[in-house]
N, C-alpha and C. Protein backbone atom coordinates (compact mmCIF):
# COMPACT_ATOMS: atom_id res chain seq x y z
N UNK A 1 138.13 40.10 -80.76
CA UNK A 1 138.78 40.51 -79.52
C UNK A 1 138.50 39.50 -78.43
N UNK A 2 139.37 39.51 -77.64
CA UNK A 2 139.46 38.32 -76.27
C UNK A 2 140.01 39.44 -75.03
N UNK A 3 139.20 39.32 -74.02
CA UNK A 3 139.52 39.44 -72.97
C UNK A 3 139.99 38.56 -71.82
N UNK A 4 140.83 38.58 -71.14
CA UNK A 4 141.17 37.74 -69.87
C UNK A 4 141.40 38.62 -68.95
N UNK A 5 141.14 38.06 -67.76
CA UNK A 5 140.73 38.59 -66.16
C UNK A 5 141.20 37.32 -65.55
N UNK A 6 142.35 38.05 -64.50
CA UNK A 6 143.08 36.73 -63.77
C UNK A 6 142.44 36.57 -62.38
N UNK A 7 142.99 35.79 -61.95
CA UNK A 7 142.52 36.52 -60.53
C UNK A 7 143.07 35.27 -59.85
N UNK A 8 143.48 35.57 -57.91
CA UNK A 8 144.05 34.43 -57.20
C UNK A 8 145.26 34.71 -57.02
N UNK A 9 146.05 35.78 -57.34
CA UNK A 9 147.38 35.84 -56.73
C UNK A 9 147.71 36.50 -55.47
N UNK A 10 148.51 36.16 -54.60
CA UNK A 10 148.58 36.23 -53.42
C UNK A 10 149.99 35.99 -52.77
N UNK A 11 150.17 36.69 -51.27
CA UNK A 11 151.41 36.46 -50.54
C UNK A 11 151.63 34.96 -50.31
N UNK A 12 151.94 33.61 -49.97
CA UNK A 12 152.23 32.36 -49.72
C UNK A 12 153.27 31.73 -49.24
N UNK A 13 153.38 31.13 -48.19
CA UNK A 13 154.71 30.90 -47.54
C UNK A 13 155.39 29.55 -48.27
N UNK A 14 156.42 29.56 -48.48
CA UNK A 14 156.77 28.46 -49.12
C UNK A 14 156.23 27.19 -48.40
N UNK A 15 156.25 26.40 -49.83
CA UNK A 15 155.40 24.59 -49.35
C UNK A 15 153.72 24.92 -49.38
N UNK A 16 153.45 26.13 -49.49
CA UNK A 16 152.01 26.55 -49.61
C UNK A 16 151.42 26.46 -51.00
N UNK A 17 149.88 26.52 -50.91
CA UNK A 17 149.19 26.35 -52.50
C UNK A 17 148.31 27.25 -52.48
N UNK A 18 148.31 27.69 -54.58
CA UNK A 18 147.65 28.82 -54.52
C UNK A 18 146.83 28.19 -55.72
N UNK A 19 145.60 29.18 -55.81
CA UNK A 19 144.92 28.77 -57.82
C UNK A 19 144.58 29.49 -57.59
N UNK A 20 145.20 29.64 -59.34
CA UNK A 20 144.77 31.37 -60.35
C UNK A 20 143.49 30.95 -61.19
N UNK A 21 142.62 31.83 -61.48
CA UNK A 21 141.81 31.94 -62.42
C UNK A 21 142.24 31.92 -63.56
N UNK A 22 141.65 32.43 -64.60
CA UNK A 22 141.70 33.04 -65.63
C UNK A 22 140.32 33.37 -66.40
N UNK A 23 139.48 33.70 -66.24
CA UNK A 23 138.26 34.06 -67.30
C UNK A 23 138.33 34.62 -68.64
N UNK A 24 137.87 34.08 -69.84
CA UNK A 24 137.89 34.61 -71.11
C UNK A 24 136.61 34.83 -71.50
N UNK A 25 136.93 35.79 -72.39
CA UNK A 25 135.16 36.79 -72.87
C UNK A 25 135.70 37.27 -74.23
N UNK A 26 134.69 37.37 -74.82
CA UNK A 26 134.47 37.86 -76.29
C UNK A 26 134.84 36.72 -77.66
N UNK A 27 135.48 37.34 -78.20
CA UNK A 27 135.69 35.68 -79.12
C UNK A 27 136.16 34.59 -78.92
N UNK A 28 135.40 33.88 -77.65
CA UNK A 28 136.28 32.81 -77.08
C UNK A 28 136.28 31.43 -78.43
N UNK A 29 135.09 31.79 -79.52
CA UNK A 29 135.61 30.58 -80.14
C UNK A 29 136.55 30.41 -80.55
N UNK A 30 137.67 31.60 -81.33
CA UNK A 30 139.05 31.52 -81.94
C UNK A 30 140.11 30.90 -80.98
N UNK A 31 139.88 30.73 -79.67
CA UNK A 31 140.72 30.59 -78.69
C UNK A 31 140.97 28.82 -78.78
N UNK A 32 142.20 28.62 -79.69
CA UNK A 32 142.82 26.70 -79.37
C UNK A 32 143.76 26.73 -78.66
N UNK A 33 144.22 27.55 -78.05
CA UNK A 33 145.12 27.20 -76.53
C UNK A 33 145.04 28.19 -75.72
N UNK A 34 145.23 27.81 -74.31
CA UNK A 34 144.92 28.58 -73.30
C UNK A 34 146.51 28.45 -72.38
N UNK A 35 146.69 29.22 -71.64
CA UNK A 35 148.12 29.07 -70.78
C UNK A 35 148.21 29.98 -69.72
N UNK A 36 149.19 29.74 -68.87
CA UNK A 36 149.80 30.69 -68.20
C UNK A 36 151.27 30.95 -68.31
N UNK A 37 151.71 32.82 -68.42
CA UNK A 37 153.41 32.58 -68.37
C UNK A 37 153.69 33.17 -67.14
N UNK A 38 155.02 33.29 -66.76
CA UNK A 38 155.01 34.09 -65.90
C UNK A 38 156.46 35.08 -65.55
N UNK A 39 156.75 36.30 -65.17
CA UNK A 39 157.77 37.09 -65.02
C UNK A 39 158.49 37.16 -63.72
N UNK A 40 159.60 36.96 -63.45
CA UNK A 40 159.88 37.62 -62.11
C UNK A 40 160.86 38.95 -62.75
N UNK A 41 161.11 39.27 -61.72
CA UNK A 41 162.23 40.29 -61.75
C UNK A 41 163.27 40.84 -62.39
N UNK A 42 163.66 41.07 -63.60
CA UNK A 42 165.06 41.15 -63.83
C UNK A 42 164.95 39.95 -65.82
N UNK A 43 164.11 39.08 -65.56
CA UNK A 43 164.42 37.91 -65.48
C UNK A 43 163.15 38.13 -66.80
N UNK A 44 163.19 37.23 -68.01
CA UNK A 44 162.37 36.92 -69.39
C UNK A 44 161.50 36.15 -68.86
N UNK A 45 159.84 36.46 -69.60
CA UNK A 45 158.59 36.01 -69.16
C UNK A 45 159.04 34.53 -70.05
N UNK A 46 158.60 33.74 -69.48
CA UNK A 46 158.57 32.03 -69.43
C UNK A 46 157.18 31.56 -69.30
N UNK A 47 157.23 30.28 -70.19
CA UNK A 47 156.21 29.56 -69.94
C UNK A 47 155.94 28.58 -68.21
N UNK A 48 154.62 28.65 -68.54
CA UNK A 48 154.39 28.21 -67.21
C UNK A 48 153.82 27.26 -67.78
N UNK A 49 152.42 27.18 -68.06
CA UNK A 49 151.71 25.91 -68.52
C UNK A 49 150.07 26.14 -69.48
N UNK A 50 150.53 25.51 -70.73
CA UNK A 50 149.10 25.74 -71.64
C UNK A 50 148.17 24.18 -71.89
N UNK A 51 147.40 24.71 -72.29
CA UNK A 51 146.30 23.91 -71.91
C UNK A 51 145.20 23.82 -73.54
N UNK A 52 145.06 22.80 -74.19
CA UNK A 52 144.68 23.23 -75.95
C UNK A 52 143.22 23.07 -75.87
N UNK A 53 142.48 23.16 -76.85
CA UNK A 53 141.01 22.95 -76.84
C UNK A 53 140.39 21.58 -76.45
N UNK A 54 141.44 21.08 -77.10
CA UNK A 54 141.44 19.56 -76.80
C UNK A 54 141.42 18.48 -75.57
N UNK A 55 142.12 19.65 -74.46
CA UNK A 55 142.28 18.84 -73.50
C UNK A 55 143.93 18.70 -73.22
N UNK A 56 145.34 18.78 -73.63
CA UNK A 56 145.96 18.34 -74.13
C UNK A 56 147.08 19.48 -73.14
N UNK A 57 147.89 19.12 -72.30
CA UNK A 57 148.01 19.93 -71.21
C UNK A 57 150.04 20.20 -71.55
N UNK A 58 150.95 20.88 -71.13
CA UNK A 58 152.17 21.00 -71.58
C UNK A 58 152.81 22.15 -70.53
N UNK A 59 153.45 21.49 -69.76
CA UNK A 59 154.02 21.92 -67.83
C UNK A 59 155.90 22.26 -68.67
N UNK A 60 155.96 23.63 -68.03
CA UNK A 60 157.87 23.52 -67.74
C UNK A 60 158.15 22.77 -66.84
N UNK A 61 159.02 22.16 -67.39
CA UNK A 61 160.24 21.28 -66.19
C UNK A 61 159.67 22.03 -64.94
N UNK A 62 159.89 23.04 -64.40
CA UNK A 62 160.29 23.66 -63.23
C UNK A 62 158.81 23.04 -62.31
N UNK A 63 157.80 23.10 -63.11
CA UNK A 63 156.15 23.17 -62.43
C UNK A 63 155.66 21.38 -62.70
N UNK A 64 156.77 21.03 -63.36
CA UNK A 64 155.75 19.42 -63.30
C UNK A 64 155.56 18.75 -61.85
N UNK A 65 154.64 18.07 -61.89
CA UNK A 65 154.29 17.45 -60.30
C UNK A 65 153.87 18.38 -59.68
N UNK A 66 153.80 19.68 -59.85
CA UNK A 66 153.21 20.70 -58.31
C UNK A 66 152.38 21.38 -59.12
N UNK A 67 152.02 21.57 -60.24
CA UNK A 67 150.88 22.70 -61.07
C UNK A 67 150.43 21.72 -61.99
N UNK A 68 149.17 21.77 -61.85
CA UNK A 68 148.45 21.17 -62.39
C UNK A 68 147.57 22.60 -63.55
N UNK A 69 147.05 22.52 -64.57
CA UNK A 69 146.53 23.08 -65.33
C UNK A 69 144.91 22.88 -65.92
N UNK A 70 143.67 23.49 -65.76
CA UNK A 70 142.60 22.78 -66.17
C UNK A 70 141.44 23.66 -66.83
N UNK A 71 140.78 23.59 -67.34
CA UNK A 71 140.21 24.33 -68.07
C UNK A 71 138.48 23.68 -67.59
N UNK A 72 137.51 24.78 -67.55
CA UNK A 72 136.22 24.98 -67.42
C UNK A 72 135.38 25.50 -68.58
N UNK A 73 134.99 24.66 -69.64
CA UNK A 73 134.52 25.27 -70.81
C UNK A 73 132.88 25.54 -70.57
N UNK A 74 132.68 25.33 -69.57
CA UNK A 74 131.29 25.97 -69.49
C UNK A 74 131.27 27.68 -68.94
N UNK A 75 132.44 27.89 -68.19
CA UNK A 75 132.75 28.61 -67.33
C UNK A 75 133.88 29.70 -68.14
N UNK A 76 134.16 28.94 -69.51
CA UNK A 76 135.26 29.88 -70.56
C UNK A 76 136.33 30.13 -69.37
N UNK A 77 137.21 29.15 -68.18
CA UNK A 77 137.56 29.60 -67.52
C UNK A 77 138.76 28.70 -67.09
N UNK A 78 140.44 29.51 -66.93
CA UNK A 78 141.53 27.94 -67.11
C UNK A 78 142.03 28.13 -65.57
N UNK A 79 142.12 27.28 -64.68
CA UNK A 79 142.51 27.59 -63.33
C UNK A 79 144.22 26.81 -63.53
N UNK A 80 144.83 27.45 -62.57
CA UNK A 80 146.76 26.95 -62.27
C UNK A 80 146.75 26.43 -61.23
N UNK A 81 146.19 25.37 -60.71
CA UNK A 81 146.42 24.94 -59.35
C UNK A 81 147.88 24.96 -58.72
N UNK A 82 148.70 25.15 -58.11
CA UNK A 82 149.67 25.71 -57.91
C UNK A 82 150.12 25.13 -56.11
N UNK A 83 150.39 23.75 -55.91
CA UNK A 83 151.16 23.69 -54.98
C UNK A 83 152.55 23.13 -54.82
N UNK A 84 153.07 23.45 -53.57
CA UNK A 84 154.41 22.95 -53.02
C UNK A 84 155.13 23.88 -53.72
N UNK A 85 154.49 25.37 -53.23
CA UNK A 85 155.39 26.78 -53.90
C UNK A 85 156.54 26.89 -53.50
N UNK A 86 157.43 27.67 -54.04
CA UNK A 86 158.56 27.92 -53.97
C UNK A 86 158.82 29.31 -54.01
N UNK A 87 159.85 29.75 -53.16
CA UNK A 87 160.26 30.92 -53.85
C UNK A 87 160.82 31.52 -54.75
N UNK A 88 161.24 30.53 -55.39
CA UNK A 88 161.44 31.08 -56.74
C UNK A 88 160.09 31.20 -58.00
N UNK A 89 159.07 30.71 -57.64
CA UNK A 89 158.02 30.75 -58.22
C UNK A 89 157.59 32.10 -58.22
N UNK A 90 157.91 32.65 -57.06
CA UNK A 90 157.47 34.47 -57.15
C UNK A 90 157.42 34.77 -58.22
N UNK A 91 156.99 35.69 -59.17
CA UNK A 91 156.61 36.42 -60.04
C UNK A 91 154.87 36.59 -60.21
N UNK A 92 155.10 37.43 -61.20
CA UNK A 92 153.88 38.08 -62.35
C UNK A 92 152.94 36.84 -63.03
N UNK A 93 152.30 36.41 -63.26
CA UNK A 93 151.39 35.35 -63.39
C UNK A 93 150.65 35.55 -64.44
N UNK A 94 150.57 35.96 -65.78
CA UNK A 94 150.09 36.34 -67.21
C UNK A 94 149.57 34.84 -67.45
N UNK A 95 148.16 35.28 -67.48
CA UNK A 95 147.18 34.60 -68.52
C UNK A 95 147.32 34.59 -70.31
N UNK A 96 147.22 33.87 -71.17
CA UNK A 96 147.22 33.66 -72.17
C UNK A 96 146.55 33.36 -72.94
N UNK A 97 146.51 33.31 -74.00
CA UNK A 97 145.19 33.08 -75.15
C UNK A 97 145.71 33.09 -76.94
N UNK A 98 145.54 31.84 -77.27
CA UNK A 98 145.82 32.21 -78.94
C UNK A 98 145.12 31.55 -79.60
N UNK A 99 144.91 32.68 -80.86
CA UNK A 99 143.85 32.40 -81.29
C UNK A 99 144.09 32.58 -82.77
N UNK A 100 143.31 32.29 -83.64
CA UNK A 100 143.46 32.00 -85.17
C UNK A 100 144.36 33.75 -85.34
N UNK A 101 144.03 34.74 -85.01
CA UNK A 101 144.52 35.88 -85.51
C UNK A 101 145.42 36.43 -84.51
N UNK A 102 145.50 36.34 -83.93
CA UNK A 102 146.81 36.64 -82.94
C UNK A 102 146.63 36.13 -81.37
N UNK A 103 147.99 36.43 -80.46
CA UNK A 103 147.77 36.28 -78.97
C UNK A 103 146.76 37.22 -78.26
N UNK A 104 146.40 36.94 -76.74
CA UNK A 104 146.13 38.08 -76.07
C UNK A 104 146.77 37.30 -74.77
N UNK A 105 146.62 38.72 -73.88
CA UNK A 105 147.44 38.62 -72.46
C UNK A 105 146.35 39.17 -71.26
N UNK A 106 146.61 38.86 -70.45
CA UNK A 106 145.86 39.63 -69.52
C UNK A 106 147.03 40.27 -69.04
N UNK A 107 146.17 41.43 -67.66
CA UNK A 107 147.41 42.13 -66.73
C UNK A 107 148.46 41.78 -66.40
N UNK A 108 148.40 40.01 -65.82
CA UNK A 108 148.68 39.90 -64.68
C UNK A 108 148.59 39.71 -63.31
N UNK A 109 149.09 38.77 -62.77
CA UNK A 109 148.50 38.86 -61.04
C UNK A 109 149.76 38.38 -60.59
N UNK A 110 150.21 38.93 -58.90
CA UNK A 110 151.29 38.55 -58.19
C UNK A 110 151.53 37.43 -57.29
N UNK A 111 152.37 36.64 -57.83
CA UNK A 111 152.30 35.64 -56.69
C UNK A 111 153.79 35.62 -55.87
N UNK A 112 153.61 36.00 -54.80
CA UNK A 112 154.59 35.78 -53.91
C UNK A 112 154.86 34.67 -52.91
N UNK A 113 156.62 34.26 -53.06
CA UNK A 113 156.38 33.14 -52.20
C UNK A 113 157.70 33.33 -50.99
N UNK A 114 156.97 33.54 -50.32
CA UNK A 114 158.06 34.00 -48.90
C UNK A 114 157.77 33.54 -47.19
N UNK A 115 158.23 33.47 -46.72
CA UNK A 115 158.23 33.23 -45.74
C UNK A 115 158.44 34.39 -44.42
């Protein structure tokens, strides 16, 4: 079993920057990629950006140049640095995890981008 705990989402006015957490616990050794997806409204959860054991990093079109992706292996911990928001970036912010025997997800966290 794998747990993730997000954390860092927040209201943000556009052109603003945010970073998400992510903390992982329990069988973090099975864990060879790490990511974030994310949901808005209406609208199919999408990749945002994963991050492999390796080091080895993989951005949607939409987030290259403004999200950066990084991982803390002392800390079992992947941060989304997240600037020059947009409002269309609004959504649900799902942490990720896969591992030799299946995915896991966290809650979720909200990021809003409005003015």
């Amino acid at each position: 079993q794998v747990q993730l705990v997000e954390s860092g989402g927040a209201l943000v006015q556009p052109g603003g920057s945010l970073r998400l957490s992510c903390a992982a616990s329990g069988s973090i050794f099975s864990i060879y990629v790490m990511g974030w997806y994310r949901q808005a409204p209406g609208k199919q959860r999408e990749l945002v950006a994963t991050i492999s054991s390796g080091g080895t990093t993989n951005y949607a079109d939409s987030v290259k140049g403004r999200f950066t992706l990084s991982r803390d292996n002392a800390k079992n911990t992947v941060y989304l640095q997240m600037n020059s928001l947009k409002p269309e970036d609004t959504a649900v912010y799902y942490c990720n995890a896969e591992t030799t025997n299946r995915p896991y997800w966290g809650r979720g966290t909200q990021v809003t981008v409005s003015s």
